[in-house]
PDB file of N, CA and C in Angstrom:
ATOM      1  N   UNK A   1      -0.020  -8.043   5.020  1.00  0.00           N
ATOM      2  CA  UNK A   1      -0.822  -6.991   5.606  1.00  0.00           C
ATOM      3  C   UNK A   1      -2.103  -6.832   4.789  1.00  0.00           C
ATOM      4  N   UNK A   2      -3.307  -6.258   5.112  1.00  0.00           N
ATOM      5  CA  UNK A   2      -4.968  -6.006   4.426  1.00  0.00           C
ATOM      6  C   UNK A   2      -4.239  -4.924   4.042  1.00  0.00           C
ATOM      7  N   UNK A   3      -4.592  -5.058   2.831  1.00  0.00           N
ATOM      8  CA  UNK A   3      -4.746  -3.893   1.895  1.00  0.00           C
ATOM      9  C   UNK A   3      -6.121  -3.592   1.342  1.00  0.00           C
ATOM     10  N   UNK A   4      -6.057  -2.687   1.022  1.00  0.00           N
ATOM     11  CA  UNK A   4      -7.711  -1.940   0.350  1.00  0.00           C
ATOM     12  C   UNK A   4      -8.177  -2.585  -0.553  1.00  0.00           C
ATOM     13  N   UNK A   5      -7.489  -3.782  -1.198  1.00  0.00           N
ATOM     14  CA  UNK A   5      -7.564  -4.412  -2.194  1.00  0.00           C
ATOM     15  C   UNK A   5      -8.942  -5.451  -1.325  1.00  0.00           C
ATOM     16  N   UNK A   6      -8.433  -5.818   0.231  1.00  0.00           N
ATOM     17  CA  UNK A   6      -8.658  -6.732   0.646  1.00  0.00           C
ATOM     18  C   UNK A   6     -10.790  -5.904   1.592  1.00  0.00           C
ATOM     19  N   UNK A   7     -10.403  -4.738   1.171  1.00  0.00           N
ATOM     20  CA  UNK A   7     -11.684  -4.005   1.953  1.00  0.00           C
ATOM     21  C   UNK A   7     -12.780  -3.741   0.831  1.00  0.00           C
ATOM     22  N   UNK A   8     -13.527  -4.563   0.801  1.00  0.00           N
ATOM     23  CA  UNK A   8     -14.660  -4.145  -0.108  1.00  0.00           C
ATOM     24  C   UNK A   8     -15.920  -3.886   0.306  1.00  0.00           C
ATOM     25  N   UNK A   9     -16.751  -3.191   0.074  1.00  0.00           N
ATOM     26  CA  UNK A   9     -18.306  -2.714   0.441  1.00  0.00           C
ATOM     27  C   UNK A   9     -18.803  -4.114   1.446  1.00  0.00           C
ATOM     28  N   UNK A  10     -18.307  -5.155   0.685  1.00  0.00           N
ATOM     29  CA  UNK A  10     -19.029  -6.510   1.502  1.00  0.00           C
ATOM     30  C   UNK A  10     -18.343  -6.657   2.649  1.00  0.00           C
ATOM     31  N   UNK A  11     -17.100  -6.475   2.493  1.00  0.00           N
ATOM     32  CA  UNK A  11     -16.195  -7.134   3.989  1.00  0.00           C
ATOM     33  C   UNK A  11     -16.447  -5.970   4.659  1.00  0.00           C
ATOM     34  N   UNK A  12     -16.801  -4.738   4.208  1.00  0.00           N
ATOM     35  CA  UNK A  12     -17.489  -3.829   5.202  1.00  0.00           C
ATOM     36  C   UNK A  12     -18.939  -4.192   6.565  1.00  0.00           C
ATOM     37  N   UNK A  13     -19.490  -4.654   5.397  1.00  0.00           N
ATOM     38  CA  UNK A  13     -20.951  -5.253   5.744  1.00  0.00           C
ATOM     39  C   UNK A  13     -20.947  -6.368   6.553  1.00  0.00           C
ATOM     40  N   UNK A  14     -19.797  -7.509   6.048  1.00  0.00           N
ATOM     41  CA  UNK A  14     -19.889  -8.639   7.277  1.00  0.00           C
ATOM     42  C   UNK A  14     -19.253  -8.424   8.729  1.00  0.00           C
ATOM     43  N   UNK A  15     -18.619  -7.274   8.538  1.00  0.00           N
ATOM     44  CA  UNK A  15     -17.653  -6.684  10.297  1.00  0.00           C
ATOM     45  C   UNK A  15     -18.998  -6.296  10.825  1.00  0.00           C
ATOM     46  N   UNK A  16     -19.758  -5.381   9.983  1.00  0.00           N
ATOM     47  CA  UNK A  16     -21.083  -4.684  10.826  1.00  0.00           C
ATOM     48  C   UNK A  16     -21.860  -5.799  11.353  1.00  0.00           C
ATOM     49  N   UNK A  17     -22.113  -6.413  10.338  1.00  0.00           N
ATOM     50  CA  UNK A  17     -22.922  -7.630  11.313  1.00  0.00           C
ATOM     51  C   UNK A  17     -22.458  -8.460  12.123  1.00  0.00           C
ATOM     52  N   UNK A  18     -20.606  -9.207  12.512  1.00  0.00           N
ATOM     53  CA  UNK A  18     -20.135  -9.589  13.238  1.00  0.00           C
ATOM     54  C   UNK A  18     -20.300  -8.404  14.981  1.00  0.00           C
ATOM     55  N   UNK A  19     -20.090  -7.329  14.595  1.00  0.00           N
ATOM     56  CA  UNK A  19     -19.424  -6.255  15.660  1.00  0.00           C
ATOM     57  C   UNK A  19     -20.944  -5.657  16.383  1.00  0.00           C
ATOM     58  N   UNK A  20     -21.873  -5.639  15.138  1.00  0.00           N
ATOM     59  CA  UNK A  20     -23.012  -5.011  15.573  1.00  0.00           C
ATOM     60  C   UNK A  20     -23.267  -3.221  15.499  1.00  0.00           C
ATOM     61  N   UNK A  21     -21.936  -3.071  14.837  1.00  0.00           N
ATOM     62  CA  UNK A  21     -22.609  -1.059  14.573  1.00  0.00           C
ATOM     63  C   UNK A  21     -21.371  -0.832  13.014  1.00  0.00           C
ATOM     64  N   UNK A  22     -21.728   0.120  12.612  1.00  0.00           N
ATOM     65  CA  UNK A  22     -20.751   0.559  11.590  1.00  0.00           C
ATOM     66  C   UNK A  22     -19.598   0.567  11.951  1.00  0.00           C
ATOM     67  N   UNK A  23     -18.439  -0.001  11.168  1.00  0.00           N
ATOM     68  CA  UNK A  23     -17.293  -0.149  11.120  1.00  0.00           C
ATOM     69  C   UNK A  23     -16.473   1.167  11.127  1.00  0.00           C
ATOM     70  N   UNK A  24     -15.592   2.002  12.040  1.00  0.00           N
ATOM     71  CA  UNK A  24     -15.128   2.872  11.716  1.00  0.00           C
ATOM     72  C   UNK A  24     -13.993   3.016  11.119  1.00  0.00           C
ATOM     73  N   UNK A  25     -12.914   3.996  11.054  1.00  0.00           N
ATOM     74  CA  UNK A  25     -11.437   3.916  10.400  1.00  0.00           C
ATOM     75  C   UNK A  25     -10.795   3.303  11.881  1.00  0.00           C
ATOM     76  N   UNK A  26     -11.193   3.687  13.070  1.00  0.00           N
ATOM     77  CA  UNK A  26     -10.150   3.177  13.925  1.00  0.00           C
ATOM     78  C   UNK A  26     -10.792   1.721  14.395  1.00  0.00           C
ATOM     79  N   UNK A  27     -12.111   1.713  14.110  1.00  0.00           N
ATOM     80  CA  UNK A  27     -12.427  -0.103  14.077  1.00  0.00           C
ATOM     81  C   UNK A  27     -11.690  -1.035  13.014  1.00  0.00           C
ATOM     82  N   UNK A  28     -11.200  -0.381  11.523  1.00  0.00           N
ATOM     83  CA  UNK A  28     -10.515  -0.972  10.936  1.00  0.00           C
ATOM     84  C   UNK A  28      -9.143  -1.185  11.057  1.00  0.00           C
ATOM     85  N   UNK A  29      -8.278   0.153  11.939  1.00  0.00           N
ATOM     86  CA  UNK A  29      -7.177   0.076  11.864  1.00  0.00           C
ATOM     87  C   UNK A  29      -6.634  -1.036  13.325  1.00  0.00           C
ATOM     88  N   UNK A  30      -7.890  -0.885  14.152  1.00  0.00           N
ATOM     89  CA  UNK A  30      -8.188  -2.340  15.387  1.00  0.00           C
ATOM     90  C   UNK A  30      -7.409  -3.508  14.565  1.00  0.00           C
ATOM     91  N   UNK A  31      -8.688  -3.921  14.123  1.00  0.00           N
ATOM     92  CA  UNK A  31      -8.655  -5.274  13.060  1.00  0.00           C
ATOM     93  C   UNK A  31      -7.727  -5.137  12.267  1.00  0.00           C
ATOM     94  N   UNK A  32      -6.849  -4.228  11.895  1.00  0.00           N
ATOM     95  CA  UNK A  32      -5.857  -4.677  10.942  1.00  0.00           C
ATOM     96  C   UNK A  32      -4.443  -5.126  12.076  1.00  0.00           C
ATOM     97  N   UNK A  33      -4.500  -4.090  12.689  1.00  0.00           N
ATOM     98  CA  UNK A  33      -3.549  -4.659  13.708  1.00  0.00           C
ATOM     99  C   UNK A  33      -3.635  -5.728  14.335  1.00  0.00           C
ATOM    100  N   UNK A  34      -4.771  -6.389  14.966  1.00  0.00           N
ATOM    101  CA  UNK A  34      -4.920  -7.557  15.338  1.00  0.00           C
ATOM    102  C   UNK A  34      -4.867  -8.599  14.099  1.00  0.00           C
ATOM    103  N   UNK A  35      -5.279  -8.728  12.974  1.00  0.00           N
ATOM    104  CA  UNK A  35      -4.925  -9.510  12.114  1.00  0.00           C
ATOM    105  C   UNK A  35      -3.535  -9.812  11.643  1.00  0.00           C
ATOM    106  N   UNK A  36      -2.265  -8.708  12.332  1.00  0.00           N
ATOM    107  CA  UNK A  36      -1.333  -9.307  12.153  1.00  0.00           C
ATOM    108  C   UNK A  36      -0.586  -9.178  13.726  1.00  0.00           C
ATOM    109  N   UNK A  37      -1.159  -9.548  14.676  1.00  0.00           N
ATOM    110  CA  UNK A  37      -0.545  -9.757  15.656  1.00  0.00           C
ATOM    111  C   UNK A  37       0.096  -8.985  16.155  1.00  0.00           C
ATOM    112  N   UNK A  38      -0.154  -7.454  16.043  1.00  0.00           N
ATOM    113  CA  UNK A  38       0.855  -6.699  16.324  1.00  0.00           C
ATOM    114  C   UNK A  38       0.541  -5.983  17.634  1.00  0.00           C
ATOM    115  N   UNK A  39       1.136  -5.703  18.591  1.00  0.00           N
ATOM    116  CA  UNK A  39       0.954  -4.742  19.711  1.00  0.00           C
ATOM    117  C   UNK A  39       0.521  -2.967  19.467  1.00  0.00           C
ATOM    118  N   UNK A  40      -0.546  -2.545  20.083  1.00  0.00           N
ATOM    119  CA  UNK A  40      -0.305  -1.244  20.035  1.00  0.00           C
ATOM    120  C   UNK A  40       0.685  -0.244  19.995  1.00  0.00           C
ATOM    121  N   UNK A  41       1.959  -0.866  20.360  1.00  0.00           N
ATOM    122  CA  UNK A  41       3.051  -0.144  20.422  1.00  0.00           C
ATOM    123  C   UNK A  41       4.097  -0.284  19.242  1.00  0.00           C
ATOM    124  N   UNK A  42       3.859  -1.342  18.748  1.00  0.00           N
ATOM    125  CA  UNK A  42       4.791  -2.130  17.408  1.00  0.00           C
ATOM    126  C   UNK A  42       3.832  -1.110  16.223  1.00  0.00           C
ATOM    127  N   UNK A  43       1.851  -0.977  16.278  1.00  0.00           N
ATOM    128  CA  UNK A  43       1.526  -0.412  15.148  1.00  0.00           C
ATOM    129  C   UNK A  43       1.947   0.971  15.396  1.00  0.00           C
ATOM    130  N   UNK A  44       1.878   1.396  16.545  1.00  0.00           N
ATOM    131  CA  UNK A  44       1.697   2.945  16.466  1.00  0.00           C
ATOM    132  C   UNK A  44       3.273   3.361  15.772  1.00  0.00           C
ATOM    133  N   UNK A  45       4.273   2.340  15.880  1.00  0.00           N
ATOM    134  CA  UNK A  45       5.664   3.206  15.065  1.00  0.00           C
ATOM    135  C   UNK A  45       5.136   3.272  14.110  1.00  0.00           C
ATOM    136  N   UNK A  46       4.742   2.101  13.378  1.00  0.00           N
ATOM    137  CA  UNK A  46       4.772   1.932  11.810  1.00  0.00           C
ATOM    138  C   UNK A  46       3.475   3.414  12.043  1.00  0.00           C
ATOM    139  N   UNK A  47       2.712   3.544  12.287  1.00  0.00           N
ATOM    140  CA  UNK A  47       2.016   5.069  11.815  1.00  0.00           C
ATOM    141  C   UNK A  47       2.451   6.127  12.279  1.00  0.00           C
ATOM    142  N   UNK A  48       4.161   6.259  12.950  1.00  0.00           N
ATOM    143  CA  UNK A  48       4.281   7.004  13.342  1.00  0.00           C
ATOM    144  C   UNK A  48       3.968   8.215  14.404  1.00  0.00           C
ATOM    145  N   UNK A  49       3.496   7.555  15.159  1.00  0.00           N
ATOM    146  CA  UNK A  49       1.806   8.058  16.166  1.00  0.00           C
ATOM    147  C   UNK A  49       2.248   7.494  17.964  1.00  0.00           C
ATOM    148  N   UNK A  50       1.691   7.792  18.740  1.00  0.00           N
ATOM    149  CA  UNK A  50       1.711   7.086  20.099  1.00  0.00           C
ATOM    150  C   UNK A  50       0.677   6.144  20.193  1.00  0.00           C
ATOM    151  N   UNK A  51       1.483   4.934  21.265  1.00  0.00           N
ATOM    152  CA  UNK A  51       0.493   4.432  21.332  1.00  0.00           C
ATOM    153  C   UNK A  51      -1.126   4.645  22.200  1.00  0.00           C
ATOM    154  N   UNK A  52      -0.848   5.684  22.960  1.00  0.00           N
ATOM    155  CA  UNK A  52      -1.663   6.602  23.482  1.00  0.00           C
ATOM    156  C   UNK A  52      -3.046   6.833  22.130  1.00  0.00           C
ATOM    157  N   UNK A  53      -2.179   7.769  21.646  1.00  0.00           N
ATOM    158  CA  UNK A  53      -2.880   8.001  20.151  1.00  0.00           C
ATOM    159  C   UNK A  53      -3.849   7.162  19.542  1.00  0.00           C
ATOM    160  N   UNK A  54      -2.938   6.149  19.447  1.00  0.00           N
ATOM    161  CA  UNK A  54      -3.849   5.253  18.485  1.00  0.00           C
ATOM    162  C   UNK A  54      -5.187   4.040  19.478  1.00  0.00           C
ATOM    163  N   UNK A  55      -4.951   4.214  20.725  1.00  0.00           N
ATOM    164  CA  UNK A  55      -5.186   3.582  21.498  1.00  0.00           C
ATOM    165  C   UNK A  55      -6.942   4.745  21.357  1.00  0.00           C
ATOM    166  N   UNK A  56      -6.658   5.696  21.595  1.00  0.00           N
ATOM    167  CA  UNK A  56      -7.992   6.363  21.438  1.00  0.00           C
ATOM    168  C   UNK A  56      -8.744   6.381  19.571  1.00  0.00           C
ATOM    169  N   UNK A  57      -8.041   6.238  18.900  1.00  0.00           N
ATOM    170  CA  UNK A  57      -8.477   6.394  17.680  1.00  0.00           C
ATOM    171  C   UNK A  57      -8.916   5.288  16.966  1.00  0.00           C
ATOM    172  N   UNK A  58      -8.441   3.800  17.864  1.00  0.00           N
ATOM    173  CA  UNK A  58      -9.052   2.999  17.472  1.00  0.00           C
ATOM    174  C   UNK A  58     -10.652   2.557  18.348  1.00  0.00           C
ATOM    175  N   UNK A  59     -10.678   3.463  19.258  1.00  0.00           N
ATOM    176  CA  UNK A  59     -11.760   2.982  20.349  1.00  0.00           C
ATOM    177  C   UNK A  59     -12.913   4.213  20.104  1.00  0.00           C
ATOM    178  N   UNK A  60     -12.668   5.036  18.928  1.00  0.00           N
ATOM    179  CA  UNK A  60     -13.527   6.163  18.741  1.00  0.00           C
ATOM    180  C   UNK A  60     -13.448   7.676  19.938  1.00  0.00           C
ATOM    181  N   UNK A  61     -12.834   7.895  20.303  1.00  0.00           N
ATOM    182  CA  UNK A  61     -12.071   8.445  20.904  1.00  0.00           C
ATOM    183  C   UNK A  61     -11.507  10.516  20.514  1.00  0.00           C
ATOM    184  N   UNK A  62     -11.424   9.545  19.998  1.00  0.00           N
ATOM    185  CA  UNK A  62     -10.382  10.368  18.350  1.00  0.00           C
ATOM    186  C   UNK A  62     -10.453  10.109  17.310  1.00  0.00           C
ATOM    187  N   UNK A  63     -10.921  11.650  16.123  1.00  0.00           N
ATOM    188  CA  UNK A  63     -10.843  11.199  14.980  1.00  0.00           C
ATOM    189  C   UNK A  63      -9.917  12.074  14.041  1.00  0.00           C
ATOM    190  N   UNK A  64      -9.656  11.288  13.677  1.00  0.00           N
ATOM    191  CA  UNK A  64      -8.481  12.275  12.670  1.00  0.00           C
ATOM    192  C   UNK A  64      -8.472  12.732  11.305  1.00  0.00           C
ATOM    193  N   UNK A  65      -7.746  13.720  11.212  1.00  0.00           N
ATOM    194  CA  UNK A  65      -8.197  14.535  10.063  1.00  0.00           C
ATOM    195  C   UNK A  65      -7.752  13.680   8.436  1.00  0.00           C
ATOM    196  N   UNK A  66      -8.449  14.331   7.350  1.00  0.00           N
ATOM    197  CA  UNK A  66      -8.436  13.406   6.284  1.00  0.00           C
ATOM    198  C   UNK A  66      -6.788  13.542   5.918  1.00  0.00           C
ATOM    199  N   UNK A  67      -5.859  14.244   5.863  1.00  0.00           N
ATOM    200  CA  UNK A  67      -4.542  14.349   6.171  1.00  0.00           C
ATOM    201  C   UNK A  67      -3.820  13.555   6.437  1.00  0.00           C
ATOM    202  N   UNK A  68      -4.235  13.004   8.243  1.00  0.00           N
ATOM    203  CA  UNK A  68      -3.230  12.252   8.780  1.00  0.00           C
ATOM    204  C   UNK A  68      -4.035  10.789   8.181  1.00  0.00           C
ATOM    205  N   UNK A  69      -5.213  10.685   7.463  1.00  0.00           N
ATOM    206  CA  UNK A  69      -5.666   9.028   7.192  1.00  0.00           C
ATOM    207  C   UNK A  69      -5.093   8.923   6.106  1.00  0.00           C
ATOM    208  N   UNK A  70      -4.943  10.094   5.141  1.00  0.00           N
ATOM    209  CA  UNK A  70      -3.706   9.958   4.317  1.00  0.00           C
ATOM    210  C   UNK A  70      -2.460   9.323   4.272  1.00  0.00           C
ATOM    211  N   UNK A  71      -2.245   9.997   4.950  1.00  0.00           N
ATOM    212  CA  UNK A  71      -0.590   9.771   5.746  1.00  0.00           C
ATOM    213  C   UNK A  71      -0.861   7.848   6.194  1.00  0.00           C
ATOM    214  N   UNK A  72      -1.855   7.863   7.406  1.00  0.00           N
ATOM    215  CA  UNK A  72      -1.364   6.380   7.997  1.00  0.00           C
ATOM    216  C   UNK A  72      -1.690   5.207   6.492  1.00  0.00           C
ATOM    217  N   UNK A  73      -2.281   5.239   5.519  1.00  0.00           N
ATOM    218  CA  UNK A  73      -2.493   4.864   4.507  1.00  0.00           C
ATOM    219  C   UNK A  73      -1.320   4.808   3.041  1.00  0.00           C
ATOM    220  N   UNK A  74      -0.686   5.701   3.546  1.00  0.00           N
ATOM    221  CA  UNK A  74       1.017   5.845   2.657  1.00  0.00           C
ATOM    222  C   UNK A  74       1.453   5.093   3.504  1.00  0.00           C
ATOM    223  N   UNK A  75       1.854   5.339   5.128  1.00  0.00           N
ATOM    224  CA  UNK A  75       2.325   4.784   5.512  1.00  0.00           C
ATOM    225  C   UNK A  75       2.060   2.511   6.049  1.00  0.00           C
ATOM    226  N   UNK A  76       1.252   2.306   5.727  1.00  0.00           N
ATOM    227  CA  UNK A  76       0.733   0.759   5.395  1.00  0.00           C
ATOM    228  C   UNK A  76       0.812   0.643   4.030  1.00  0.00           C
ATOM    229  N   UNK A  77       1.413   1.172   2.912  1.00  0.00           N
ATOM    230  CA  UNK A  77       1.653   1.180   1.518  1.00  0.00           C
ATOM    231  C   UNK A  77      -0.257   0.967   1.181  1.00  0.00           C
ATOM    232  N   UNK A  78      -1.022   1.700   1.223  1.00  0.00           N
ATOM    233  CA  UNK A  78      -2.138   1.435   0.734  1.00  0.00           C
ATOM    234  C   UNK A  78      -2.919   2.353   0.232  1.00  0.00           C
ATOM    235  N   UNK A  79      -3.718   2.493  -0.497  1.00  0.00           N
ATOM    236  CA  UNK A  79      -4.924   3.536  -1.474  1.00  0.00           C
ATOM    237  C   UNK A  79      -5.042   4.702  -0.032  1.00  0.00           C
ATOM    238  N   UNK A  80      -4.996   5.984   0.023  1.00  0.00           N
ATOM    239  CA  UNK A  80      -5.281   6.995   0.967  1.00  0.00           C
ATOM    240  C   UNK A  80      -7.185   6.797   0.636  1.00  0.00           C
ATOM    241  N   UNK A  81      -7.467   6.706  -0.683  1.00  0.00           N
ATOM    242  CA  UNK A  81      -8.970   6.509  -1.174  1.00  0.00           C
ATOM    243  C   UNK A  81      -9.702   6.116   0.374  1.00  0.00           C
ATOM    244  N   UNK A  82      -9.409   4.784   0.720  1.00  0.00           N
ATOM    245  CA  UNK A  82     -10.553   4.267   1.956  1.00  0.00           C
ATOM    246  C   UNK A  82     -10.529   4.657   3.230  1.00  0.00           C
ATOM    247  N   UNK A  83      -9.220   5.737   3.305  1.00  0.00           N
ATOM    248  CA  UNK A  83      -9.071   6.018   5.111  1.00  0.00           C
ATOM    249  C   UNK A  83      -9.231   6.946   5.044  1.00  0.00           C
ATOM    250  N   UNK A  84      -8.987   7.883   3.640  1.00  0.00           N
ATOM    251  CA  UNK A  84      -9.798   9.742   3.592  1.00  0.00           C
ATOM    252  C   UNK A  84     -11.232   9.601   4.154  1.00  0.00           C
ATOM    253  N   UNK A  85     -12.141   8.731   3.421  1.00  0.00           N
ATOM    254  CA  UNK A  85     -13.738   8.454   3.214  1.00  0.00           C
ATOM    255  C   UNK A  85     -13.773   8.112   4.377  1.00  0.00           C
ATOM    256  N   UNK A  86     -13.288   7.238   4.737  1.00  0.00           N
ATOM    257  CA  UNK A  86     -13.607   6.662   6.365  1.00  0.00           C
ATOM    258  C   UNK A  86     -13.926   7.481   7.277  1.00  0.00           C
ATOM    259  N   UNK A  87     -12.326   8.493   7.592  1.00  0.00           N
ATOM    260  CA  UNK A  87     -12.423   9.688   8.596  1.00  0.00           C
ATOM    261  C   UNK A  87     -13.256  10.269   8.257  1.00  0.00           C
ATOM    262  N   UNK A  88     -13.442  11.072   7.238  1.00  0.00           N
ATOM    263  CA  UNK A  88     -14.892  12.095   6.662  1.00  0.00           C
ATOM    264  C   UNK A  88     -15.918  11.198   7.248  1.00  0.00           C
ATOM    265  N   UNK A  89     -16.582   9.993   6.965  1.00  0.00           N
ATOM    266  CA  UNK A  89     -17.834   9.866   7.305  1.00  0.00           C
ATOM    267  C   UNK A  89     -17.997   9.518   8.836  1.00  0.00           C
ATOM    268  N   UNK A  90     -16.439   9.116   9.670  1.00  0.00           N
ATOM    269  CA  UNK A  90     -16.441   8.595  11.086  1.00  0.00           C
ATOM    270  C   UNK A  90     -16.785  10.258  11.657  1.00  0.00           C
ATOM    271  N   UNK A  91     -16.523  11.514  10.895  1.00  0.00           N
ATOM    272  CA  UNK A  91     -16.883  13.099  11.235  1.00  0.00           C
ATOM    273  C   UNK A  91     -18.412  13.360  11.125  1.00  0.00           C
ATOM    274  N   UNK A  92     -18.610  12.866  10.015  1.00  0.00           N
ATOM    275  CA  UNK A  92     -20.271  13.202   9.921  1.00  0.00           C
ATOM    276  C   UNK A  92     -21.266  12.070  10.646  1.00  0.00           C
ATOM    277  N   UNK A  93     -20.745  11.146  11.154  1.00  0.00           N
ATOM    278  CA  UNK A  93     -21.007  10.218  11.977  1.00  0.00           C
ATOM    279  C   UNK A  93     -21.333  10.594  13.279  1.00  0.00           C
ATOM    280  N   UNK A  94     -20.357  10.988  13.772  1.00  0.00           N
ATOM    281  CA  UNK A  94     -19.922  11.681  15.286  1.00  0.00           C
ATOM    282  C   UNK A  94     -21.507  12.831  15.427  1.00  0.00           C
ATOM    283  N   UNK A  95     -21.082  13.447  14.325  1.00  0.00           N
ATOM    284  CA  UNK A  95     -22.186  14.534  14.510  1.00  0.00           C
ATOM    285  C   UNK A  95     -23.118  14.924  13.865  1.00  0.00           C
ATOM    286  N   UNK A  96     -23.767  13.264  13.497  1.00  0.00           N
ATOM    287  CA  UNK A  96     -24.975  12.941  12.990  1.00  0.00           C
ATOM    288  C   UNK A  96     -25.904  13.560  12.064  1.00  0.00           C
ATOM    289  N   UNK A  97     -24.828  13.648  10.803  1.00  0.00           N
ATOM    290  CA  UNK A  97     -25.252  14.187  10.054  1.00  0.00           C
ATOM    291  C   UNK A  97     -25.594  12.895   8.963  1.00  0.00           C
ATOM    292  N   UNK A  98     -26.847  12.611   8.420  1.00  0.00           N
ATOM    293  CA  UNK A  98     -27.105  11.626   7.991  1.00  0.00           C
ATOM    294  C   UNK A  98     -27.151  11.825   6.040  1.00  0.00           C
ATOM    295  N   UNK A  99     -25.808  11.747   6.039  1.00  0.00           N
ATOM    296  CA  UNK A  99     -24.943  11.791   5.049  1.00  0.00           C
ATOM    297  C   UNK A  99     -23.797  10.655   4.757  1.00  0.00           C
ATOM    298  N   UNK A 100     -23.937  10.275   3.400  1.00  0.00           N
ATOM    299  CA  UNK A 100     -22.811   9.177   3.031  1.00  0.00           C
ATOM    300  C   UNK A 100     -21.685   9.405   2.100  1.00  0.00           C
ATOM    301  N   UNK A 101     -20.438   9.304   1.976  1.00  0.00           N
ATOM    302  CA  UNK A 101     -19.659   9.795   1.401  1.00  0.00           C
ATOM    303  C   UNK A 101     -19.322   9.455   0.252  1.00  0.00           C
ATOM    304  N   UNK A 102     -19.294   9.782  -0.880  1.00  0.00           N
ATOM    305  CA  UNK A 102     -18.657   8.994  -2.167  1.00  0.00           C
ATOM    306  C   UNK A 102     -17.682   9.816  -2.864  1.00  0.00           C
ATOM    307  N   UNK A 103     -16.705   9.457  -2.862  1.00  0.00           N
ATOM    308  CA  UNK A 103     -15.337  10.092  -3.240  1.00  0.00           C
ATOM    309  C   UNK A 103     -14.629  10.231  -4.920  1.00  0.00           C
ATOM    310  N   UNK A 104     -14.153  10.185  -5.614  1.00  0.00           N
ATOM    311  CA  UNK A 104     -14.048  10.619  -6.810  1.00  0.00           C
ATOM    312  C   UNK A 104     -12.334  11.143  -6.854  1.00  0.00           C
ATOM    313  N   UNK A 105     -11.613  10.040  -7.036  1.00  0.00           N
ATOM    314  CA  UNK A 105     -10.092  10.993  -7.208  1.00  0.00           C
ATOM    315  C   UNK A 105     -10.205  11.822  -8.463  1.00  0.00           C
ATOM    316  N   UNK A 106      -8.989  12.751  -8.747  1.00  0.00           N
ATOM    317  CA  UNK A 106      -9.179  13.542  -9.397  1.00  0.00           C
ATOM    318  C   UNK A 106      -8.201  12.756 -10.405  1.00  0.00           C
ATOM    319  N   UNK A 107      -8.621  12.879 -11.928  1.00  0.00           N
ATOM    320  CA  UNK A 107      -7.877  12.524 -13.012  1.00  0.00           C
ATOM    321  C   UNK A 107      -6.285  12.414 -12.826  1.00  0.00           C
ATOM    322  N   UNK A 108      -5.997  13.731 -12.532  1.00  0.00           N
ATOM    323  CA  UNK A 108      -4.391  14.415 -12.971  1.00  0.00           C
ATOM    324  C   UNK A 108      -3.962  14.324 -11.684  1.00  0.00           C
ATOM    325  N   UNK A 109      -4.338  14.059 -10.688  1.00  0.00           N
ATOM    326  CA  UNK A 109      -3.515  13.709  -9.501  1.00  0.00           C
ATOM    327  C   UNK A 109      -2.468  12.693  -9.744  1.00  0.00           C
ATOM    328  N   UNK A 110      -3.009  11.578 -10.364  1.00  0.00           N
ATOM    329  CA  UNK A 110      -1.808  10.794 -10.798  1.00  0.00           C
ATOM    330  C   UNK A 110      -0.779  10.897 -11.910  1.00  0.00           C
ATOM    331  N   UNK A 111      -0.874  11.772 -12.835  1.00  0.00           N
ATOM    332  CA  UNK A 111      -0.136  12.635 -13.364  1.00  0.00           C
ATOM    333  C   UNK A 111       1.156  13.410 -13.153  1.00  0.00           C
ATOM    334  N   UNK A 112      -0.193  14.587 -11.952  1.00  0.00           N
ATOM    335  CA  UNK A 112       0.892  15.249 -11.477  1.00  0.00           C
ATOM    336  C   UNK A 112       1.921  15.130 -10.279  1.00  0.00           C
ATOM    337  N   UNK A 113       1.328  13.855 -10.202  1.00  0.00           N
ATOM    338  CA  UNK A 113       2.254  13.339  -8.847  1.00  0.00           C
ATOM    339  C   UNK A 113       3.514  12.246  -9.722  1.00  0.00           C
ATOM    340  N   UNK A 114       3.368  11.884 -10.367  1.00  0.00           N
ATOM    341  CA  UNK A 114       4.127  11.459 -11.450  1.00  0.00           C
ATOM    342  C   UNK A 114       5.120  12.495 -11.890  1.00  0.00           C
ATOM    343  N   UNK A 115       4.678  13.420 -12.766  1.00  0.00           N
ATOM    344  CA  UNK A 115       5.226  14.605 -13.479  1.00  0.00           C
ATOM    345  C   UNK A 115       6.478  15.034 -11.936  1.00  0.00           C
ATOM    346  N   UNK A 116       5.919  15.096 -10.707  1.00  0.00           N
ATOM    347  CA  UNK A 116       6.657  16.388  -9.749  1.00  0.00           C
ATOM    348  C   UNK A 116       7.861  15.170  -9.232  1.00  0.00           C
ATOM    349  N   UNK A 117       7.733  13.714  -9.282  1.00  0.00           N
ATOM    350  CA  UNK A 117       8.591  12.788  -9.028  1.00  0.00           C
ATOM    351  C   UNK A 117       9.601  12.559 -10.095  1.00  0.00           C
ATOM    352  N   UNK A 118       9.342  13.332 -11.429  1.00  0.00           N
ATOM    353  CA  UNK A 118      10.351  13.070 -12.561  1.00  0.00           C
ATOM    354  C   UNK A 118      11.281  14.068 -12.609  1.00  0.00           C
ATOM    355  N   UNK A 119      10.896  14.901 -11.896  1.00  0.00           N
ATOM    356  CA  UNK A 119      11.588  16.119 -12.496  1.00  0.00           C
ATOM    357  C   UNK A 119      12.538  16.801 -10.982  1.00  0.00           C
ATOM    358  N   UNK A 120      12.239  15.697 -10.154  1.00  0.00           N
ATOM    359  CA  UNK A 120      13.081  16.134  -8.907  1.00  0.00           C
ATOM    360  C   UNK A 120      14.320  15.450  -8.949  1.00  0.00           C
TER     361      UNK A 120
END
């Protein structure tokens, strides 16, 4: 499966120029599904979602909150980092606010997400 490992600023840049407009979260989650052959209905379990759902969210449609890009990003075992930023800027996108996002995890998040998994 693409992992975030596999999404960098550049492989951003060569989809835009293959596709012809900015790459969104549901243009990526397109292409990830098609890169492994999977049916709209086979991805939408794995995100837990309809395929209804995802059928609009990959076509811009629908955008979803930084929450659930969370979530579909746990759920593909991958960094929440690139599908939080994504949705946020596919929002300020929508409603053309000509703003770019740069994100910053927080130190002790990994800590305390550590710390609350030891002690349960």
């Amino acid at each position: 499966m693409i992992t975030k490992s596999d999404i960098t600023d550049k492989t951003l840049q060569a989809l835009e120029n293959i596709i012809g407009y900015k790459p969104t979260l549901g243009t990526m989650l397109r292409t990830m599904r098609e890169c492994e052959d999977m049916s709209l209905t086979e991805f939408a379990k794995i995100l837990k979602t309809t395929p209804q759902k995802l059928c609009d969210i990959e076509k811009g449609r629908r955008i979803i909150s930084p929450k659930m890009a969370a979530e579909f990003a746990r759920l593909l075992d991958d960094s929440p980092d690139f599908f939080v930023v994504q949705c946020l800027q596919d929002e300020l996108e929508r409603n053309k606010i000509d703003v770019e996002i740069d994100v910053k995890r927080k130190r002790n998040n990994f800590f305390h997400h550590q710390h609350a998994h030891a002690a349960a």
